[in-house]
Every structure is written in C-alpha cells, then in structure tokens.
N, C-alpha and C. Protein backbone atom coordinates (compact mmCIF):
# COMPACT_ATOMS: atom_id res chain seq x y z
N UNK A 1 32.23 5.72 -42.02
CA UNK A 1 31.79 6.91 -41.32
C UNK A 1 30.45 6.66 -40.61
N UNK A 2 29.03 6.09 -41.42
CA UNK A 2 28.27 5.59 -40.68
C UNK A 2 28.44 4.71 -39.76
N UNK A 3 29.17 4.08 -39.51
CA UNK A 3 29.77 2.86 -38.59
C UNK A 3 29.72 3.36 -37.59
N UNK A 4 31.06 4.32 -37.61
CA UNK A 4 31.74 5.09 -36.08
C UNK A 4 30.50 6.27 -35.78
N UNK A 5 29.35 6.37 -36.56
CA UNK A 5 28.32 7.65 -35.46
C UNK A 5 27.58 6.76 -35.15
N UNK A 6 26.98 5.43 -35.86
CA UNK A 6 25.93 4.41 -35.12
C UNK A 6 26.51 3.80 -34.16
N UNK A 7 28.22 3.26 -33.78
CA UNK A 7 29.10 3.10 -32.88
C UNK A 7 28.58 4.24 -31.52
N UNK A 8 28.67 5.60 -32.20
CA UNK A 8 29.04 6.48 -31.42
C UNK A 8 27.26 6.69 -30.07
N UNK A 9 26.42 6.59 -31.05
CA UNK A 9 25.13 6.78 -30.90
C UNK A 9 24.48 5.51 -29.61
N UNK A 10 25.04 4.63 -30.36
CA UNK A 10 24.76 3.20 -29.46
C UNK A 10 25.29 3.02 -27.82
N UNK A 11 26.86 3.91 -28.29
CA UNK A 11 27.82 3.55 -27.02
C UNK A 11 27.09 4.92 -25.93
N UNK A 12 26.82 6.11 -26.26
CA UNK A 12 25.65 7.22 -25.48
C UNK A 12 24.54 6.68 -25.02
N UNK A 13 23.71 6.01 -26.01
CA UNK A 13 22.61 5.22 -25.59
C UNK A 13 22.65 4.17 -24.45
N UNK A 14 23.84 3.42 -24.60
CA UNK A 14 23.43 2.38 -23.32
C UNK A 14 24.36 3.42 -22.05
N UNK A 15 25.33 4.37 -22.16
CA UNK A 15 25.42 4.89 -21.11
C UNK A 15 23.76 5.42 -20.25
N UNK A 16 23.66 6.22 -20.82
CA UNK A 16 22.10 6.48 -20.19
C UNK A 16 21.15 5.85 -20.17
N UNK A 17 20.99 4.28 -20.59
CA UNK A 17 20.23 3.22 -20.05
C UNK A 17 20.95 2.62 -18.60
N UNK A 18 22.40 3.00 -18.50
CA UNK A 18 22.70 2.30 -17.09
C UNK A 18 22.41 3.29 -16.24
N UNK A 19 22.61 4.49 -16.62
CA UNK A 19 22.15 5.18 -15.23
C UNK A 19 20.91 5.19 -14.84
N UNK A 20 19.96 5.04 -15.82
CA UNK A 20 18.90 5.74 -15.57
C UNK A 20 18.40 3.72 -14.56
N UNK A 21 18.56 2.78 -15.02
CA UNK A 21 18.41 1.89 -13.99
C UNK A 21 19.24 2.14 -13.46
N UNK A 22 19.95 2.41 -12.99
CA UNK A 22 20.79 2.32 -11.53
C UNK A 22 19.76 3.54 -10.83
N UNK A 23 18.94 4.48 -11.10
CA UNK A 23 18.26 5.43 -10.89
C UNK A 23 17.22 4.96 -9.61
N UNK A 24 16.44 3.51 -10.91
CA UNK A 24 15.33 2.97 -10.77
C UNK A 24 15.67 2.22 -9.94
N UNK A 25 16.53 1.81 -9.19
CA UNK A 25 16.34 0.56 -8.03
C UNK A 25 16.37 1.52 -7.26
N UNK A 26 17.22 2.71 -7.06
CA UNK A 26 17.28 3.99 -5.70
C UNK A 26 15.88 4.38 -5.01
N UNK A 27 15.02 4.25 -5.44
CA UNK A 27 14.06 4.84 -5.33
C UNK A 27 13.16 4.87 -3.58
N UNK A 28 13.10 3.37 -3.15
CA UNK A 28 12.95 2.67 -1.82
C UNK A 28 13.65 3.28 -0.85
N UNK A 29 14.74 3.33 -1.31
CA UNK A 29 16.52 4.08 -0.71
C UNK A 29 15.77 5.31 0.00
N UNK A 30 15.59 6.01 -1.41
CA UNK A 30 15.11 7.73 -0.73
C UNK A 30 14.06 7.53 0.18
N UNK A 31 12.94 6.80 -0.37
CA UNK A 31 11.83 6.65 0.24
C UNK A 31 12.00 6.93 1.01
N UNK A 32 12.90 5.86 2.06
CA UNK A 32 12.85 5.59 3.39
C UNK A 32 13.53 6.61 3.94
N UNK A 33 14.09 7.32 3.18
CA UNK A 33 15.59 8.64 3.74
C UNK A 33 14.54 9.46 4.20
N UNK A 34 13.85 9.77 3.44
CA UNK A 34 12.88 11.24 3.85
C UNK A 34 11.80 10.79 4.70
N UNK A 35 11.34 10.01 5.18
CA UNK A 35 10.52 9.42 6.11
C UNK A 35 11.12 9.16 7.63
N UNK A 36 12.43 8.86 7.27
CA UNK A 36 13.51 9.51 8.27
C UNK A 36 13.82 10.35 8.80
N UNK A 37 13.72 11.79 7.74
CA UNK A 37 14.03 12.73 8.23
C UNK A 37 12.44 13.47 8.45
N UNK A 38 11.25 12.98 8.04
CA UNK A 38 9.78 13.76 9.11
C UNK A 38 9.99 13.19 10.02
N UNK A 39 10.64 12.11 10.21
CA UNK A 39 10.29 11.49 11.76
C UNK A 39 11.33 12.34 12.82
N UNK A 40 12.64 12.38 12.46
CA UNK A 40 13.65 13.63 13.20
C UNK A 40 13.09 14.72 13.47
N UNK A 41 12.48 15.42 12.82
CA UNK A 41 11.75 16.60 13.09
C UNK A 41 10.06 16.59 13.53
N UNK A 42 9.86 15.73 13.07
CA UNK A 42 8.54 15.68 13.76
C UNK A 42 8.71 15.69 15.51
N UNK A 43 9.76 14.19 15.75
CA UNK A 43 10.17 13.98 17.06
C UNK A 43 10.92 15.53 17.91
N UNK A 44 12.11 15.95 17.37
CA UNK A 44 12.21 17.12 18.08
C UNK A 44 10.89 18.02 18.27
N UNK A 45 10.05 18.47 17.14
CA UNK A 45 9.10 19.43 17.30
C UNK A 45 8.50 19.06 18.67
N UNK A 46 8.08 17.52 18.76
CA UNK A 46 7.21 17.12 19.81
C UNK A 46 8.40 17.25 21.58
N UNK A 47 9.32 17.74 21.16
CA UNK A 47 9.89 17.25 22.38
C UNK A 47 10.64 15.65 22.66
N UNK A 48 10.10 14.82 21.83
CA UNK A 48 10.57 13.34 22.05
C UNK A 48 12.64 13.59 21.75
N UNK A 49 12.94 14.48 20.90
CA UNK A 49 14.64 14.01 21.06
C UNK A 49 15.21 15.42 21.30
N UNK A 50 16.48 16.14 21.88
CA UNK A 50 16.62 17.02 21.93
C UNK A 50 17.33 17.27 20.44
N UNK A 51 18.17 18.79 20.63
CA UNK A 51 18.80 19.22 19.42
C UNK A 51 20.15 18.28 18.79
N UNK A 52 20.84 18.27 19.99
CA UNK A 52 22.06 17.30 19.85
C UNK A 52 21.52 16.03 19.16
N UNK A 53 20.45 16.02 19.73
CA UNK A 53 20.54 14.07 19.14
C UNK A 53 19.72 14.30 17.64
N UNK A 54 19.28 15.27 17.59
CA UNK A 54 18.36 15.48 16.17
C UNK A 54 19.72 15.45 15.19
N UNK A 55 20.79 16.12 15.71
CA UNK A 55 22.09 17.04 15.06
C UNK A 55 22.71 15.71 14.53
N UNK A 56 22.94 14.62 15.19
CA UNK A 56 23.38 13.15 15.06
C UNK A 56 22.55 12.22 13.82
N UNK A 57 21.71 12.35 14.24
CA UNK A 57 20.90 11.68 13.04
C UNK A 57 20.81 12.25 12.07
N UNK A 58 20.83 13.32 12.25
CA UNK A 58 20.52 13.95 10.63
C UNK A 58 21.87 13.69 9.65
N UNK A 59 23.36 13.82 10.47
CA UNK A 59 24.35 13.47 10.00
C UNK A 59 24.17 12.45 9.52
N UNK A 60 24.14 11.16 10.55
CA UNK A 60 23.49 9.88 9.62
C UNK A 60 23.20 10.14 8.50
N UNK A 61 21.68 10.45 8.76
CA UNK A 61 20.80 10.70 6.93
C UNK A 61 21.98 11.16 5.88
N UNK A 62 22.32 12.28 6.40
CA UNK A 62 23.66 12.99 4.98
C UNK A 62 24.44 12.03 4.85
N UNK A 63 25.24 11.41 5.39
CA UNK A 63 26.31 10.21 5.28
C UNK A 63 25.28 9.25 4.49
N UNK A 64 24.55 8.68 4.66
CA UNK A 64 24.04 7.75 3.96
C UNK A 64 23.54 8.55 2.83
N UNK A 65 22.91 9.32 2.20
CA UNK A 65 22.84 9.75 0.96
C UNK A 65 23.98 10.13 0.26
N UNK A 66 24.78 10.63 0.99
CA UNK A 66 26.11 10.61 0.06
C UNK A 66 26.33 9.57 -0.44
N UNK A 67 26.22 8.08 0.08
CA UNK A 67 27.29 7.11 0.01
C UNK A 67 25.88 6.05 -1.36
N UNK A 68 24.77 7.04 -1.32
CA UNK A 68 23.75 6.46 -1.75
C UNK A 68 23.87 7.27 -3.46
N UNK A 69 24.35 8.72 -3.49
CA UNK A 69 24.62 9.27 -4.86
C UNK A 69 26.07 8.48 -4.94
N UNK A 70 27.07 8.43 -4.47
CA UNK A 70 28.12 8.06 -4.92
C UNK A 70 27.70 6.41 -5.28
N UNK A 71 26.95 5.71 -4.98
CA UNK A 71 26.94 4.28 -5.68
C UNK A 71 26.47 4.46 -6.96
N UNK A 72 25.43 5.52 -6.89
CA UNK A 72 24.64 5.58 -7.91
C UNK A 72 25.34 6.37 -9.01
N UNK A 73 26.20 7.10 -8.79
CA UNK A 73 26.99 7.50 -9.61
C UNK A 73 28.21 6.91 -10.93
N UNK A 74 28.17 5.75 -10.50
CA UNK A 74 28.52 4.61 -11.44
C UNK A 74 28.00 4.26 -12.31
N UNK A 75 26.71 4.50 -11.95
CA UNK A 75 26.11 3.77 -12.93
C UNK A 75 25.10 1.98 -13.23
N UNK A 76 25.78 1.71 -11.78
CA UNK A 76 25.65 0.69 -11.38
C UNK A 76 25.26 0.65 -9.85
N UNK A 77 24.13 -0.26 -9.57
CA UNK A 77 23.98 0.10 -8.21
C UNK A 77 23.50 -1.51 -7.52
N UNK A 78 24.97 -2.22 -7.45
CA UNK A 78 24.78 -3.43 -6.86
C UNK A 78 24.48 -4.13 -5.67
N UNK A 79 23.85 -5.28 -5.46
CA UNK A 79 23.12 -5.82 -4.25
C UNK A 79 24.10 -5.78 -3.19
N UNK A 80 25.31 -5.80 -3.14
CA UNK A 80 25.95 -5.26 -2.01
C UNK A 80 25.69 -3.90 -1.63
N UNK A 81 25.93 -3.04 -2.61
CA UNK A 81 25.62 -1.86 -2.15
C UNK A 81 24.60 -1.54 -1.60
N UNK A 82 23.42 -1.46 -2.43
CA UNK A 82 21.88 -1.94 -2.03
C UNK A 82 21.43 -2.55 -0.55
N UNK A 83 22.60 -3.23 -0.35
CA UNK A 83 21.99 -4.26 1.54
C UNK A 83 23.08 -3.33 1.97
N UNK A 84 23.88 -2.72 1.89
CA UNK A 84 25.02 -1.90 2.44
C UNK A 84 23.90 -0.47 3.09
N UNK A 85 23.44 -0.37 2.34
CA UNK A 85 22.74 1.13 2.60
C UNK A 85 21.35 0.44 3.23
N UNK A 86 20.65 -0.48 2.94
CA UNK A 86 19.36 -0.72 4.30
C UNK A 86 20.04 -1.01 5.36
N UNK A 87 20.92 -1.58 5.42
CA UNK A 87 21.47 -1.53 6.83
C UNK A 87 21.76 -0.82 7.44
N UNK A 88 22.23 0.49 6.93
CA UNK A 88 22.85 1.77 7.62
C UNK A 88 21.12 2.37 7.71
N UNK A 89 20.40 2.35 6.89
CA UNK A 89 19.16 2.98 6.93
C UNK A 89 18.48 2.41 8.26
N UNK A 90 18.57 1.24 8.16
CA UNK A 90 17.79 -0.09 9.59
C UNK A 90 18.51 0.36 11.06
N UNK A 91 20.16 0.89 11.01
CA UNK A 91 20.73 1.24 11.48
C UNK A 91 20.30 2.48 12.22
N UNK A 92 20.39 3.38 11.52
CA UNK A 92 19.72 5.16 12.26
C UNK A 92 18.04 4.66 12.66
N UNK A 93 17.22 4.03 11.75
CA UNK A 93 15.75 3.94 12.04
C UNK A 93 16.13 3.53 13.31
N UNK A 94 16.87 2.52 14.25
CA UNK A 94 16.63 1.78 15.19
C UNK A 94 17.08 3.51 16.32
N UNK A 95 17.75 3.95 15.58
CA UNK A 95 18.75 4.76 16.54
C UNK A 95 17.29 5.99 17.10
N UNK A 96 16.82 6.41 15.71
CA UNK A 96 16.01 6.99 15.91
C UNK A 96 14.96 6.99 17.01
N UNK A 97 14.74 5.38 16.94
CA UNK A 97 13.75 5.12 18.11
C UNK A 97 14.04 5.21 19.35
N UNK A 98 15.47 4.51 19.51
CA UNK A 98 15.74 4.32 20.54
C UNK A 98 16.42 5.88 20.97
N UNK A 99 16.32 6.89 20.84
CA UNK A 99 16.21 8.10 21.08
C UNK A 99 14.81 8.99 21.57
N UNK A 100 13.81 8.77 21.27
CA UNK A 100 12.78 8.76 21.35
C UNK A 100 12.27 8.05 22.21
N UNK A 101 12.34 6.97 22.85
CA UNK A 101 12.28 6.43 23.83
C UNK A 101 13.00 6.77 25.08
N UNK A 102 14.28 7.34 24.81
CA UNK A 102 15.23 7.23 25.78
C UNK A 102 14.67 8.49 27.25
N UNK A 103 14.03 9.88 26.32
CA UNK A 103 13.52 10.43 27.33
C UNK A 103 12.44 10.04 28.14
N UNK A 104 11.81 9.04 27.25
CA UNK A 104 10.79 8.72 28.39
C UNK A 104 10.88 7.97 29.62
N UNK A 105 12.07 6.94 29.14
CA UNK A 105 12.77 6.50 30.30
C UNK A 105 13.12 7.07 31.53
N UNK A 106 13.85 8.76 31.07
CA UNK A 106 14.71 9.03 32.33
C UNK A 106 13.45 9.93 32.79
C-alpha cells in the first residue's frame, strides 16, 4: 500500500517538474511576443502602419502563441519546436518592419 501512494506521489511529482520546465525555456518566446505587440500599436498609434496591416500582424502574434501554448502543453518543449517558433517570431518582426517602412516609401 505504501508502495502504490509513494508510486503514486512520485509519478504527480515529476509530472509537474516537466511542465513547469517546459514553462521555463518559454519565457524569451513571450518576451519577444509582447514587444511585438508595443511595437504594432505603438506603430499604428504613430501612423507608421495602417489598420489592415496592424489586423495581419496581430493575427501572426495569436497564431504563434497558440502554437507556442500548444507545444508547451506537453509538457515538453523541444529544440525543434523552440527554432520553429523564433522563426515565425523573426518572421512577423521582419514583416513588422517592413510595414513600417513601406509608407514611407510610397
């Protein structure tokens, strides 16, 4: 009987040691998410992107946090996944800019 609750106790315990690291590497992830999104709104406020293109990126941002709880939702949050999501992040940042730029062009 003690067996199967120190069994039971142990097998709870390392569940919530994997999430909670899979937690701890996310962290950079968000960072950069919400620094993303002052820069979307900062830029519309200023005039630099209109609504449509604010409306686009921000989708971005949501698509990539979804796909950023659903890794993390495993429990596990592996270096594929991990370079999967800076890329999509490196991805909108570039988009971002190059939106912001684009009116000054025309």
């Amino acid at each position: 009987m003690k067996i199967k609750i120190l069994g039971g106790l142990l097998v709870a315990l390392l569940a919530i040691t994997t999430v909670a690291s899979a937690q701890a590497q996310a962290p950079a992830a968000r960072h950069r998410q919400h620094r993303q999104e002052r820069r979307i709104a900062r830029d519309m406020h200023q005039g630099r992107i209109n609504r449509a293109q604010a409306y686009h990126l921000r989708n971005d941002e949501r698509r990539i946090g979804r796909e950023r709880r659903m890794a993390m939702a495993t429990g596990r949050f592996t270096p594929a996944e991990r370079r999967h999501l800076h890329r999509e992040q490196r991805r909108v940042g570039h988009a971002i800019r190059r939106d912001e730029r684009e009116d000054k062009i025309s």
